[in-house]
PDB file of N, CA and C in Angstrom:
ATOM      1  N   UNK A   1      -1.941  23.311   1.382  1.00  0.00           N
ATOM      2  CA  UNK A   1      -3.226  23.009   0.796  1.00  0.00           C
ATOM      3  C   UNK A   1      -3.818  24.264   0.158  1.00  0.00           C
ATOM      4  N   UNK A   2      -3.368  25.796   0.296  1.00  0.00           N
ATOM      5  CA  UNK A   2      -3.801  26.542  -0.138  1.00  0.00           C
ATOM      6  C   UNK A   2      -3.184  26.380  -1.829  1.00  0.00           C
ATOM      7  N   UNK A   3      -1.809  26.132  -2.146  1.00  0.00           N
ATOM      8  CA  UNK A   3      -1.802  26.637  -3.399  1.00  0.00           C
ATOM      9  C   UNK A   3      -2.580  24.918  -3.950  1.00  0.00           C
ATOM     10  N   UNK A   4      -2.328  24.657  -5.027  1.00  0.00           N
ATOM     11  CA  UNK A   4      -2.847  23.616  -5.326  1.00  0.00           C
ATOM     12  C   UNK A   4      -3.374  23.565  -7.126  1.00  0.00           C
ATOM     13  N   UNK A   5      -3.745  22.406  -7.585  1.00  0.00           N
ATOM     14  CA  UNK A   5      -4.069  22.268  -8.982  1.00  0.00           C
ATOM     15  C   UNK A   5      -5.624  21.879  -8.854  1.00  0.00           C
ATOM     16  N   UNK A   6      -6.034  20.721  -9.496  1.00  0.00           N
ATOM     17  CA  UNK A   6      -7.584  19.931  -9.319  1.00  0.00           C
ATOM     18  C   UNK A   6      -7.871  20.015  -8.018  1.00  0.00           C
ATOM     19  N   UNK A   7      -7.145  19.303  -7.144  1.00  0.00           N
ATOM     20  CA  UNK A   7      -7.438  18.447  -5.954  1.00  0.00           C
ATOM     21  C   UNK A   7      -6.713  18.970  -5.038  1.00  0.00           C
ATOM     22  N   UNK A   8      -6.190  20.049  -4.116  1.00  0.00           N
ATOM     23  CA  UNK A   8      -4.614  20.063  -3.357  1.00  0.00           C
ATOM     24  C   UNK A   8      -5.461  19.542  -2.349  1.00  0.00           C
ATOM     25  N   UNK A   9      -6.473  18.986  -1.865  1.00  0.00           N
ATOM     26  CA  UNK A   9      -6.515  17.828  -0.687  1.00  0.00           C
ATOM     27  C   UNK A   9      -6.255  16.626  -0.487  1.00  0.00           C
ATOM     28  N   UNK A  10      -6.096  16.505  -2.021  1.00  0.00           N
ATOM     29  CA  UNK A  10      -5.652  14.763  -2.098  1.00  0.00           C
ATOM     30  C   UNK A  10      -4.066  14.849  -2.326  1.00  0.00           C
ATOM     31  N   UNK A  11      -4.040  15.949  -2.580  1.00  0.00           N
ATOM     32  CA  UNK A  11      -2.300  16.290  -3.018  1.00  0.00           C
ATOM     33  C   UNK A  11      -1.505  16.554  -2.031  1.00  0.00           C
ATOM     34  N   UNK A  12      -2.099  17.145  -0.798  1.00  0.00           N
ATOM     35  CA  UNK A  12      -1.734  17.285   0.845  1.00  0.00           C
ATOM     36  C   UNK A  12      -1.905  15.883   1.654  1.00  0.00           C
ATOM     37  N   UNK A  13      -3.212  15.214   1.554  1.00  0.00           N
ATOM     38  CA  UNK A  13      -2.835  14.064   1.829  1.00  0.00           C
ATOM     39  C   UNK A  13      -1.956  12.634   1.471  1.00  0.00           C
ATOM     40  N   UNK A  14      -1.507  12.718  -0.059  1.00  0.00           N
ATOM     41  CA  UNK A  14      -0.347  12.108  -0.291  1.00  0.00           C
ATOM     42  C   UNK A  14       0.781  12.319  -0.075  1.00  0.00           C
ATOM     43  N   UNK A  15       1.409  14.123   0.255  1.00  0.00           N
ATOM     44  CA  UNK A  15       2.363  14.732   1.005  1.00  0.00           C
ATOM     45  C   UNK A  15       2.022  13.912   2.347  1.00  0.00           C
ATOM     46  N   UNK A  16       1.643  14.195   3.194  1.00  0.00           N
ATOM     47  CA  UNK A  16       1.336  13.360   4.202  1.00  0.00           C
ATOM     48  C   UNK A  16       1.931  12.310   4.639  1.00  0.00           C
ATOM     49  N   UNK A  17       1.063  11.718   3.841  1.00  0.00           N
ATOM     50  CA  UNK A  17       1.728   9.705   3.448  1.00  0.00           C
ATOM     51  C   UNK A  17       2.570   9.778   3.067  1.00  0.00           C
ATOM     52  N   UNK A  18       3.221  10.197   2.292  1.00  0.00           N
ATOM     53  CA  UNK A  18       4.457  10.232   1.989  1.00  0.00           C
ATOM     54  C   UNK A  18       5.671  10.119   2.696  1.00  0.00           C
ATOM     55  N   UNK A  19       5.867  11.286   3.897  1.00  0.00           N
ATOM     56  CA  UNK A  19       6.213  11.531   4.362  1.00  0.00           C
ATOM     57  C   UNK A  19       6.107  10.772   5.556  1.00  0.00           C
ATOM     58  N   UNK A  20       5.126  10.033   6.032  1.00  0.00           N
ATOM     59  CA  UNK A  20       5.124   9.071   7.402  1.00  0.00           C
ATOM     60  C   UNK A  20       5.564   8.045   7.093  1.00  0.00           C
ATOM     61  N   UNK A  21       5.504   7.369   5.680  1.00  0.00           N
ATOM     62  CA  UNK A  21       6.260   6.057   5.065  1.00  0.00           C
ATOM     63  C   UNK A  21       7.199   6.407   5.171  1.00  0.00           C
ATOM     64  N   UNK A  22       8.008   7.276   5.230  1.00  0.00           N
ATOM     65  CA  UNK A  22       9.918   7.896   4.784  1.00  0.00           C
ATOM     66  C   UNK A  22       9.742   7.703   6.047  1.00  0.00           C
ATOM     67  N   UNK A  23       9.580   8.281   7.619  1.00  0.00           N
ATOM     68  CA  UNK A  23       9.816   7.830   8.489  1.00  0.00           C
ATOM     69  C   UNK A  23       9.414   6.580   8.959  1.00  0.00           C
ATOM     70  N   UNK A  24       8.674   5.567   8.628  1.00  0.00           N
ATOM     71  CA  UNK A  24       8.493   4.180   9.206  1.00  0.00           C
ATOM     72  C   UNK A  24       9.298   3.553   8.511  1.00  0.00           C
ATOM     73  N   UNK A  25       9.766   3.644   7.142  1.00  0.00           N
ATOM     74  CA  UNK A  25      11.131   2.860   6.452  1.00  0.00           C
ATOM     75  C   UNK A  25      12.001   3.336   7.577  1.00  0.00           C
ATOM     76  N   UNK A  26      12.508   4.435   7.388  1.00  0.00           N
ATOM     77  CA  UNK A  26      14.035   4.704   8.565  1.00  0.00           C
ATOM     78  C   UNK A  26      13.792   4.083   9.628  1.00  0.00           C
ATOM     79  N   UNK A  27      13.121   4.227  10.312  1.00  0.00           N
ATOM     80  CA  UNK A  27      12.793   3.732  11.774  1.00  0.00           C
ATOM     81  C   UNK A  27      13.031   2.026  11.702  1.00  0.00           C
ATOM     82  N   UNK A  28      12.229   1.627  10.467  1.00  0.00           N
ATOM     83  CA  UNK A  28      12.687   0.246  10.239  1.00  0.00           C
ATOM     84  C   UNK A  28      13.574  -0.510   9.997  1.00  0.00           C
ATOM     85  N   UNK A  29      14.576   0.367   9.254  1.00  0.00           N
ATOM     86  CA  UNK A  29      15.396  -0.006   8.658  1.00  0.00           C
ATOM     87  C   UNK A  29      16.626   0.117   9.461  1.00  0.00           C
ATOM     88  N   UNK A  30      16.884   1.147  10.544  1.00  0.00           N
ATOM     89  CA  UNK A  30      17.541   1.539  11.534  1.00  0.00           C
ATOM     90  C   UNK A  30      17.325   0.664  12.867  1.00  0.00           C
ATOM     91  N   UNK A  31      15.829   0.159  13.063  1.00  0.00           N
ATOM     92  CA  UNK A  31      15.670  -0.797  14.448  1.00  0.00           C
ATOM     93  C   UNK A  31      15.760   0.213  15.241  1.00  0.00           C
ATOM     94  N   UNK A  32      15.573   1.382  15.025  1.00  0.00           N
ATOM     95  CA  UNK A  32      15.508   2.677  16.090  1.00  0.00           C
ATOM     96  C   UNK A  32      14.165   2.986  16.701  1.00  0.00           C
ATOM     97  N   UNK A  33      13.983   2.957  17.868  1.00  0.00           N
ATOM     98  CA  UNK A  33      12.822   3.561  18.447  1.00  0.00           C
ATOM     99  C   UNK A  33      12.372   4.764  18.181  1.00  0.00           C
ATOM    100  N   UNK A  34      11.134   4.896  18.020  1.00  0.00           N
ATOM    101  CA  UNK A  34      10.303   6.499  17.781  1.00  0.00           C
ATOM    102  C   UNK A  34      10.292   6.948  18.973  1.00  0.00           C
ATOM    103  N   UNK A  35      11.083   8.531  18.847  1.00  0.00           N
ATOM    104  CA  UNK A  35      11.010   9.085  19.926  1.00  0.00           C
ATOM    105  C   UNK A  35      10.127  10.485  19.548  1.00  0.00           C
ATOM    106  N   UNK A  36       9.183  10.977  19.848  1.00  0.00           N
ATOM    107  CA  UNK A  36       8.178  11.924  19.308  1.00  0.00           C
ATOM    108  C   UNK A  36       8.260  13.423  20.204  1.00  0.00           C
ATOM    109  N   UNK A  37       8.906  14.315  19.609  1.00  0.00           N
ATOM    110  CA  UNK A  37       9.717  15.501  19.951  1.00  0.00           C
ATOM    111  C   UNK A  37      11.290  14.848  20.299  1.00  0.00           C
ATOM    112  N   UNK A  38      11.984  14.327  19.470  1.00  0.00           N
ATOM    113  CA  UNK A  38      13.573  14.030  20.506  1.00  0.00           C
ATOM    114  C   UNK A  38      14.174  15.168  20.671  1.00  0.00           C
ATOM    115  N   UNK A  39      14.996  15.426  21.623  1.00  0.00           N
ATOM    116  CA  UNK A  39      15.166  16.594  21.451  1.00  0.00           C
ATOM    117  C   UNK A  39      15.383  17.640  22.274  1.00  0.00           C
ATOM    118  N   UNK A  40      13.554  17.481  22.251  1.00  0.00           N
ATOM    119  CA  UNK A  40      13.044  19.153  22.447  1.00  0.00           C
ATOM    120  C   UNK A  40      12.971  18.828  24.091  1.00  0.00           C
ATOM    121  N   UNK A  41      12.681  20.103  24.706  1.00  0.00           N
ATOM    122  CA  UNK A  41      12.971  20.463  26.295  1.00  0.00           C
ATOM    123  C   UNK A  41      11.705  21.220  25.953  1.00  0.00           C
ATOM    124  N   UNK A  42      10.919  21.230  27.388  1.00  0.00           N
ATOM    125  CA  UNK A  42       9.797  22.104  27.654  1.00  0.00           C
ATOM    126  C   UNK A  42       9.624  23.571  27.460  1.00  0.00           C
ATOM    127  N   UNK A  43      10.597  24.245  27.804  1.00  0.00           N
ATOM    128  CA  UNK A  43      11.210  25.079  27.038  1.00  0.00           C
ATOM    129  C   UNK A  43      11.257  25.627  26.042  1.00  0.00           C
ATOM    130  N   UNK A  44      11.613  24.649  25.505  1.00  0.00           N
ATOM    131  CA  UNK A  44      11.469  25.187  23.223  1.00  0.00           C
ATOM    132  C   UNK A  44      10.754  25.021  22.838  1.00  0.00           C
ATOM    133  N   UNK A  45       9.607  23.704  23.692  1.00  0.00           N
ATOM    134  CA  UNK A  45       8.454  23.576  22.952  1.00  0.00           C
ATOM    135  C   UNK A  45       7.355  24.602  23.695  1.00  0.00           C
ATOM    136  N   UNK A  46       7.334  25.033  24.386  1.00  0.00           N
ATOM    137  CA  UNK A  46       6.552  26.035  24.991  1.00  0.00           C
ATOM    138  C   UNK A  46       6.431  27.535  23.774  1.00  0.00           C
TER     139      UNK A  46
END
């Protein structure tokens, strides 16, 4: 949001959206459960 043209808040929030639609298609399209950190161990996320 720092670099930006007119608007980079509306331009960060369509990055955004963007990006959560690309994961709810896959997820959909796969029949795969959301797993939120998969993965990660307490550990790495620490």
């Amino acid at each position: 949001m720092a670099r930006g043209g007119k608007s980079p808040r509306k331009r960060a929030a369509v990055a955004v959206a963007r990006k959560l639609a690309v994961v709810m298609h896959r997820l959909w399209v796969t029949g795969k459960r959301y797993e939120a950190m998969h993965g990660v161990t307490l550990a790495t996320a620490a």
